[in-house]
PDB file of N, CA and C in Angstrom:
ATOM      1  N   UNK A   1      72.973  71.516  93.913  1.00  0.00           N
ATOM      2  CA  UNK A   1      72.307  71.100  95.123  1.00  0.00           C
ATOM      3  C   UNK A   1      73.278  71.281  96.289  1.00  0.00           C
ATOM      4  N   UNK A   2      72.786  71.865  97.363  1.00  0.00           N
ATOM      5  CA  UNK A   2      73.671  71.974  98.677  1.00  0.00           C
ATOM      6  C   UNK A   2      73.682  71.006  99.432  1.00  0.00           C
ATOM      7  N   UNK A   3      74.461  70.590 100.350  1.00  0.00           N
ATOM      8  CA  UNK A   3      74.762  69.825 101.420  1.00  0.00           C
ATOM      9  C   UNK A   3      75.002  70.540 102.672  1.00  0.00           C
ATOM     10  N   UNK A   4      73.908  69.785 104.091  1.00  0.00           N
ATOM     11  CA  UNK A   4      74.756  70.457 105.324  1.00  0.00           C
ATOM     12  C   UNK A   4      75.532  69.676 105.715  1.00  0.00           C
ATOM     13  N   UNK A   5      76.789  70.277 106.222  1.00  0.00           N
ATOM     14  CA  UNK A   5      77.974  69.465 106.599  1.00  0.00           C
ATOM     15  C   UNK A   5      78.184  69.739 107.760  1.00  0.00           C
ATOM     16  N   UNK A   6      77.910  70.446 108.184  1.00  0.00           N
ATOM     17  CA  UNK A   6      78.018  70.965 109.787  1.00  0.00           C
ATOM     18  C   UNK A   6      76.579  71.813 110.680  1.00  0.00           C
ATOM     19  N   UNK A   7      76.824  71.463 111.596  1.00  0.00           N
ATOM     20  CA  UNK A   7      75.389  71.651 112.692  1.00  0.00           C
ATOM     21  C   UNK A   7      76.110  72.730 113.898  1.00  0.00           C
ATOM     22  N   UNK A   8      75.838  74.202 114.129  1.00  0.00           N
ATOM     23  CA  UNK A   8      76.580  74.897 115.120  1.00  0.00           C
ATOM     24  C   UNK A   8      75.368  75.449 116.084  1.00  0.00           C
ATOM     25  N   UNK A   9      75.217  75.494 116.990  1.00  0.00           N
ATOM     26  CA  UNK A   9      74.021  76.049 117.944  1.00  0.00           C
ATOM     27  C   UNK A   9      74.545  77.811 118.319  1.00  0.00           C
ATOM     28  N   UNK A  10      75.540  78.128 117.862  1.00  0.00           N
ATOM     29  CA  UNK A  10      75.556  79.884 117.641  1.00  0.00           C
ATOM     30  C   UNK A  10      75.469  80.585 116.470  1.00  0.00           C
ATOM     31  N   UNK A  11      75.216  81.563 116.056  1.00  0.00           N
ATOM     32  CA  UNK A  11      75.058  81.959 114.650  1.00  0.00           C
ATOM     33  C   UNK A  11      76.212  82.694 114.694  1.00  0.00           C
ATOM     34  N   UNK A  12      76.299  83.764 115.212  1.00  0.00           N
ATOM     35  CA  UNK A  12      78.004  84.258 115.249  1.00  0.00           C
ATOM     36  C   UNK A  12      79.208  82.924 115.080  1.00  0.00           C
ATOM     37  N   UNK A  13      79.415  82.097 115.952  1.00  0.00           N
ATOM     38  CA  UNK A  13      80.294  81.039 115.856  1.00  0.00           C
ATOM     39  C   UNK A  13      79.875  80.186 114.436  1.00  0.00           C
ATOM     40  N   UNK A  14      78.541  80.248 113.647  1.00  0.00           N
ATOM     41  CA  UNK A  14      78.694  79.401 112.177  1.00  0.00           C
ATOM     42  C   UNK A  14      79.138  80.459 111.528  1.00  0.00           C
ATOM     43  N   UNK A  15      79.214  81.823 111.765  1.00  0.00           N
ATOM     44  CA  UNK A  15      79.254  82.665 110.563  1.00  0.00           C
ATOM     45  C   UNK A  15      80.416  82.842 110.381  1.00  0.00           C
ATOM     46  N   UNK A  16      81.468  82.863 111.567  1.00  0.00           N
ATOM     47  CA  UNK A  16      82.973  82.565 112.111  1.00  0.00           C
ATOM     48  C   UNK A  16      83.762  81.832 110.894  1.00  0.00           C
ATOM     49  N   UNK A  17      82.671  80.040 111.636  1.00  0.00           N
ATOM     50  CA  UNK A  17      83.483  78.881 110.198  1.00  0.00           C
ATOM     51  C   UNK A  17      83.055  79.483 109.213  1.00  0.00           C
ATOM     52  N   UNK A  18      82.081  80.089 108.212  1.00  0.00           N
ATOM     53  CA  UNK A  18      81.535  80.327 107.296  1.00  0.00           C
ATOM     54  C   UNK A  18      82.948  81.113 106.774  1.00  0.00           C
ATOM     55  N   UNK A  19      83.390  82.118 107.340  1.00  0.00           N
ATOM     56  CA  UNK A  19      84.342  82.789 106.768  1.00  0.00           C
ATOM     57  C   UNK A  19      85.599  82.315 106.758  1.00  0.00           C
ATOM     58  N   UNK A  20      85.998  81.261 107.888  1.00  0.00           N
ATOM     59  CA  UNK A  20      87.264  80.732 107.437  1.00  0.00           C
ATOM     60  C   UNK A  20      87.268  79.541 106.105  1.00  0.00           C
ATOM     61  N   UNK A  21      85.990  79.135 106.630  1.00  0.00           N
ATOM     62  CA  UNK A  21      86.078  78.008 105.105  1.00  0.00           C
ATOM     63  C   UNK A  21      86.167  79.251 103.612  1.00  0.00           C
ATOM     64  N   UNK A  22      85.794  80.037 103.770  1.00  0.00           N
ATOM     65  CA  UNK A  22      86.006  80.915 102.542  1.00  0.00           C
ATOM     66  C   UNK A  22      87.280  81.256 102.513  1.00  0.00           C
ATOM     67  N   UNK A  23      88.404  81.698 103.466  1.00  0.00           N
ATOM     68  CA  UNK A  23      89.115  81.720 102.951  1.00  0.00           C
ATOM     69  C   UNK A  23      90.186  81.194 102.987  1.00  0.00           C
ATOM     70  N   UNK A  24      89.698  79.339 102.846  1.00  0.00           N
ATOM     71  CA  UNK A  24      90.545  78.709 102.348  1.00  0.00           C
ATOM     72  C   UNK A  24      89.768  78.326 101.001  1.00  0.00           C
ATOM     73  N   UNK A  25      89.137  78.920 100.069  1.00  0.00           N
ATOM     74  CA  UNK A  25      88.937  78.659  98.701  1.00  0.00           C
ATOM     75  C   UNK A  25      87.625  78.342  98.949  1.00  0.00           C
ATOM     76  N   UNK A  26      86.703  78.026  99.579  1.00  0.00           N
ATOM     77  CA  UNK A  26      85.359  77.107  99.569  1.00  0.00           C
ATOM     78  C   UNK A  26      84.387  78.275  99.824  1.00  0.00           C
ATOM     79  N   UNK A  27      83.101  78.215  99.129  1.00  0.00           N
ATOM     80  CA  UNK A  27      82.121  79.006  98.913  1.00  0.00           C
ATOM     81  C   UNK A  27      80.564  78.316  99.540  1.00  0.00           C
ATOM     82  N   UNK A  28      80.946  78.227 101.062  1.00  0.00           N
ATOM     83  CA  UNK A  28      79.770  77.959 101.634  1.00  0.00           C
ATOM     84  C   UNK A  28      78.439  79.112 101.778  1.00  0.00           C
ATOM     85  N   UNK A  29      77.273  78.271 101.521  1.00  0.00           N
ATOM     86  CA  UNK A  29      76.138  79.222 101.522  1.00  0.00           C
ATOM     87  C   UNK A  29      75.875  80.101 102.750  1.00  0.00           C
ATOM     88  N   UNK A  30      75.787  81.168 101.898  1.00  0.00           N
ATOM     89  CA  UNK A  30      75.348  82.112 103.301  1.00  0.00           C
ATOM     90  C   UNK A  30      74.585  82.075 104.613  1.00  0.00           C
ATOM     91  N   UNK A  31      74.905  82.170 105.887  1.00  0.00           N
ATOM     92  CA  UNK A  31      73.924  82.161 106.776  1.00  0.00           C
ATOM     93  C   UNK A  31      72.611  82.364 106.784  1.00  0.00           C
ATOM     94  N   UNK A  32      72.559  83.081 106.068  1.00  0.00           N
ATOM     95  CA  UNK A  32      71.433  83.980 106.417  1.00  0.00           C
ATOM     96  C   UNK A  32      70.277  83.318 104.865  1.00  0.00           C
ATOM     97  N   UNK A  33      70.942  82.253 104.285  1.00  0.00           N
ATOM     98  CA  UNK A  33      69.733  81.918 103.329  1.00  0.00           C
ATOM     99  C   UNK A  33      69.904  80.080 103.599  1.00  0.00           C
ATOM    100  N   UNK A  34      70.958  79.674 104.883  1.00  0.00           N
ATOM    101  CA  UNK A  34      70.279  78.172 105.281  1.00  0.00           C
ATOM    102  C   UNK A  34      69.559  78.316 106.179  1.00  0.00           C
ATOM    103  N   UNK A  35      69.054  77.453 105.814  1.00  0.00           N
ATOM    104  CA  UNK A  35      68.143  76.748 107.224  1.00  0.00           C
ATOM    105  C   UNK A  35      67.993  76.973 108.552  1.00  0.00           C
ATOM    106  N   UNK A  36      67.907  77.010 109.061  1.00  0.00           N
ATOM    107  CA  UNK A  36      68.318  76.423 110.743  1.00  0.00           C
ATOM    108  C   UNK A  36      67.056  75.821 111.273  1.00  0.00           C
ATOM    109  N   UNK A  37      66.835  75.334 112.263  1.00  0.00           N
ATOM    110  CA  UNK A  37      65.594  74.858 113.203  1.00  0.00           C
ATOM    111  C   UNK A  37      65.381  75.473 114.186  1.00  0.00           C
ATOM    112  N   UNK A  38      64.005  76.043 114.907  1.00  0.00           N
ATOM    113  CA  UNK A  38      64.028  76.332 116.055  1.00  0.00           C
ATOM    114  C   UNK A  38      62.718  75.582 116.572  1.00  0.00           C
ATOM    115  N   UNK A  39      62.327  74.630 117.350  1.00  0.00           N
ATOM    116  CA  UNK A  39      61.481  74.382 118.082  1.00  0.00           C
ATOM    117  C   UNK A  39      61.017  74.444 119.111  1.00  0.00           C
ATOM    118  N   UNK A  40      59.706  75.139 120.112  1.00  0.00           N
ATOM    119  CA  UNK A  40      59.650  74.911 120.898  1.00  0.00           C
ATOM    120  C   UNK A  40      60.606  74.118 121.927  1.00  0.00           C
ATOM    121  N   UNK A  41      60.965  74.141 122.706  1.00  0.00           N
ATOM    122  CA  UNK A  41      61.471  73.479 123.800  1.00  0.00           C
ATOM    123  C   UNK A  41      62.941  72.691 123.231  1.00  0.00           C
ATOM    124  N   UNK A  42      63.197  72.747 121.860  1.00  0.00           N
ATOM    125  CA  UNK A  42      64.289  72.157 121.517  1.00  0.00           C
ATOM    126  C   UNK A  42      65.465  73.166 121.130  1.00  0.00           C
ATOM    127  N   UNK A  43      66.423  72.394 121.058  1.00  0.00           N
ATOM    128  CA  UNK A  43      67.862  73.232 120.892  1.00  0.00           C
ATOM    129  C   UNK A  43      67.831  73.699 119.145  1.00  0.00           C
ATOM    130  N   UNK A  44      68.093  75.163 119.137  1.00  0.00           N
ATOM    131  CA  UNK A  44      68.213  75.625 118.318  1.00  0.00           C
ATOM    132  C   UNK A  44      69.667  75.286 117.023  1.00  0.00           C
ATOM    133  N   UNK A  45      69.540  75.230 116.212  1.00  0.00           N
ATOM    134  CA  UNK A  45      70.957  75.071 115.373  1.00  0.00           C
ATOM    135  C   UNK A  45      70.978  75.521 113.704  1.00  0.00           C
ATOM    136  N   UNK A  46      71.982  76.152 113.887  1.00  0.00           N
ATOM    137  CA  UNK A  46      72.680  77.158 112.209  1.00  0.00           C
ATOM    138  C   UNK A  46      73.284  76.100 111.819  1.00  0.00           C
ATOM    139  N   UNK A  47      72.679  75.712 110.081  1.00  0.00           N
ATOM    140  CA  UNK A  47      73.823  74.955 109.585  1.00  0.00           C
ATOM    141  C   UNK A  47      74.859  75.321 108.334  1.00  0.00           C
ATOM    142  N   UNK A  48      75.856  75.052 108.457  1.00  0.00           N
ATOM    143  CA  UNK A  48      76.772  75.419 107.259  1.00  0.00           C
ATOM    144  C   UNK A  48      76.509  74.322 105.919  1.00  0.00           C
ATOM    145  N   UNK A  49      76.249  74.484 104.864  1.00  0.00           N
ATOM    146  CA  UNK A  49      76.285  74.104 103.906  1.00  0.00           C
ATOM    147  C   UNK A  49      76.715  74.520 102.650  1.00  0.00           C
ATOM    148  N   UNK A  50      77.203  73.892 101.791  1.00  0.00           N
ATOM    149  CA  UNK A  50      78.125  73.637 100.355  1.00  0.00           C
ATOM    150  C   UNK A  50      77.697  72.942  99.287  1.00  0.00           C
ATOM    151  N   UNK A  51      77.966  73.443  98.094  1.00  0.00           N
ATOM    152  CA  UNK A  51      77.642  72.541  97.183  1.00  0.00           C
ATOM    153  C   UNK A  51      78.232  71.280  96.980  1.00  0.00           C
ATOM    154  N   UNK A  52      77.334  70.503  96.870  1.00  0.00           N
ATOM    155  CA  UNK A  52      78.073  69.303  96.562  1.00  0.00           C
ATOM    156  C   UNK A  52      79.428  69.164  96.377  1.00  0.00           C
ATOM    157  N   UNK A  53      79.703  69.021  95.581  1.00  0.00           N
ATOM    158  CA  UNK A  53      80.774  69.228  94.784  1.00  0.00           C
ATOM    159  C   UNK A  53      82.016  69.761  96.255  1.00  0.00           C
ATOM    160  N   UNK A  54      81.763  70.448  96.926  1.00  0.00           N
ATOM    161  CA  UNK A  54      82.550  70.713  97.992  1.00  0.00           C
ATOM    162  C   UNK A  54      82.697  70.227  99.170  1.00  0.00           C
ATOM    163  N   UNK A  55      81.989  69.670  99.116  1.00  0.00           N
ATOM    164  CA  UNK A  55      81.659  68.648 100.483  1.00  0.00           C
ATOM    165  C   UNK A  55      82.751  68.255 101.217  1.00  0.00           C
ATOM    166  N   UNK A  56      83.309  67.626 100.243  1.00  0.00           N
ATOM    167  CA  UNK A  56      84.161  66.762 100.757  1.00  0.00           C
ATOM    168  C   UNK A  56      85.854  67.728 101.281  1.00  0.00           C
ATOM    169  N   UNK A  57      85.576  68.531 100.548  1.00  0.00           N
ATOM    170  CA  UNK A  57      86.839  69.881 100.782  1.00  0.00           C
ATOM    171  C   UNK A  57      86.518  70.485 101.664  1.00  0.00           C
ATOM    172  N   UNK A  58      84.749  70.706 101.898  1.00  0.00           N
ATOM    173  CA  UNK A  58      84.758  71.785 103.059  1.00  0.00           C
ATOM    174  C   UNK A  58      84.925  70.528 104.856  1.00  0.00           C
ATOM    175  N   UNK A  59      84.843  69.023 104.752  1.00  0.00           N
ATOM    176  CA  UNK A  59      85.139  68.213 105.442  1.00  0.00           C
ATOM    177  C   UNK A  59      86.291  68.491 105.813  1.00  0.00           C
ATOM    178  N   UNK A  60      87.110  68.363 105.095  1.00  0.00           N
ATOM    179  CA  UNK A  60      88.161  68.027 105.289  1.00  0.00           C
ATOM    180  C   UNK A  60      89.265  69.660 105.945  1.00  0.00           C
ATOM    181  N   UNK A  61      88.772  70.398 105.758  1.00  0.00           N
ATOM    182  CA  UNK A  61      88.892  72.214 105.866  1.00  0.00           C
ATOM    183  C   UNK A  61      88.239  72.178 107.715  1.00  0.00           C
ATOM    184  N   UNK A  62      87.164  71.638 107.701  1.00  0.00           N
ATOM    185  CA  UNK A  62      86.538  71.619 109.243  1.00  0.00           C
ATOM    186  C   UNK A  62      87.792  70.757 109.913  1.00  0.00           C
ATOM    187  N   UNK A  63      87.765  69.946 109.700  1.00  0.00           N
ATOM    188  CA  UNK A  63      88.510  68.766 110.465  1.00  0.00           C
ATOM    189  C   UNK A  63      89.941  69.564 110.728  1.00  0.00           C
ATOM    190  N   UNK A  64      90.860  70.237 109.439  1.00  0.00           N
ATOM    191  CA  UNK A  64      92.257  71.061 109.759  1.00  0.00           C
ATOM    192  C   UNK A  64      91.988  71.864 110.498  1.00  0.00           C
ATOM    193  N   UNK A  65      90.614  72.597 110.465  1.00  0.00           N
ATOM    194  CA  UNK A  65      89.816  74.021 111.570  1.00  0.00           C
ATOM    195  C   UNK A  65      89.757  73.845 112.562  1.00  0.00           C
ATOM    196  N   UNK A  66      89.805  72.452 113.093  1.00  0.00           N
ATOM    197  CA  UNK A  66      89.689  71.615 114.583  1.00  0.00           C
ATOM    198  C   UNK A  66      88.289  71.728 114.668  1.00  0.00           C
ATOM    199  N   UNK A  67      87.373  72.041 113.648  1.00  0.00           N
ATOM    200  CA  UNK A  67      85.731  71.607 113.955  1.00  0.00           C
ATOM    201  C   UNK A  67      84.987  70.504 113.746  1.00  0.00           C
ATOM    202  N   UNK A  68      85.997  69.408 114.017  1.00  0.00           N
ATOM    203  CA  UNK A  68      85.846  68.107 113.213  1.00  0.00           C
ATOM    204  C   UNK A  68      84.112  67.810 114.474  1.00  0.00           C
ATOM    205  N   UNK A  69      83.952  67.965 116.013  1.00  0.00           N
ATOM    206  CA  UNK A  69      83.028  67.630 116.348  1.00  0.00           C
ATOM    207  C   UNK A  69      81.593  68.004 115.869  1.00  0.00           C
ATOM    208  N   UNK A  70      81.676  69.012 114.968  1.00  0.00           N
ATOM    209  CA  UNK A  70      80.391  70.047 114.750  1.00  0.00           C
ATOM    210  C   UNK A  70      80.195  69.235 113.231  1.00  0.00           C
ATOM    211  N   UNK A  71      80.813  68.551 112.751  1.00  0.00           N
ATOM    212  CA  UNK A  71      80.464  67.798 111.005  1.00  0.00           C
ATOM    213  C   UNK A  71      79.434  67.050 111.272  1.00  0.00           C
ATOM    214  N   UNK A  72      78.151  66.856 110.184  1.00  0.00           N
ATOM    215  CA  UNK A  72      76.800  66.047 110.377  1.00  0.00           C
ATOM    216  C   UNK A  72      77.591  64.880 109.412  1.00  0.00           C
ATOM    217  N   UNK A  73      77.865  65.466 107.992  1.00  0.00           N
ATOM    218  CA  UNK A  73      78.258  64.630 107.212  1.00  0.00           C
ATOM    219  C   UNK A  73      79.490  63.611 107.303  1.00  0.00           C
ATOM    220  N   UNK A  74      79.443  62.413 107.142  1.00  0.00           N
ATOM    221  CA  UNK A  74      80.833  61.345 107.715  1.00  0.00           C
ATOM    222  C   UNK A  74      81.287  60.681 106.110  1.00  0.00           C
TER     223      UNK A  74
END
């Protein structure tokens, strides 16, 4: 089961973290098969997500990345 751990409103800039969290060891799901939202009149957003199991590594990987503001998960 995946987890989103982070919320980015550019897709270039999630696909960015996407690749540095990879290569520090972590195997976040591809862009292009999460989620995102787009609604009418609301702000659009790409999310990065991980398996469980990584969560807490890919946390802690954002936070050394200095993307600690963009984490959903606390």
């Amino acid at each position: 089961m995946s987890v989103r751990i982070a919320a980015i409103k550019e897709q270039a800039f999630a696909g960015l973290i996407i690749s540095q969290l990879q290569e520090v060891g972590l195997n976040p799901i591809d862009i292009s098969t999460s989620g995102h939202i787009s609604l009418g009149g609301a702000e659009q957003y790409y999310y990065i997500a991980v398996v469980e199991e990584e969560a807490a590594k890919a946390k802690e990987a954002l936070i050394d990345l200095g993307y600690e503001k963009y984490i959903i998960v606390r």
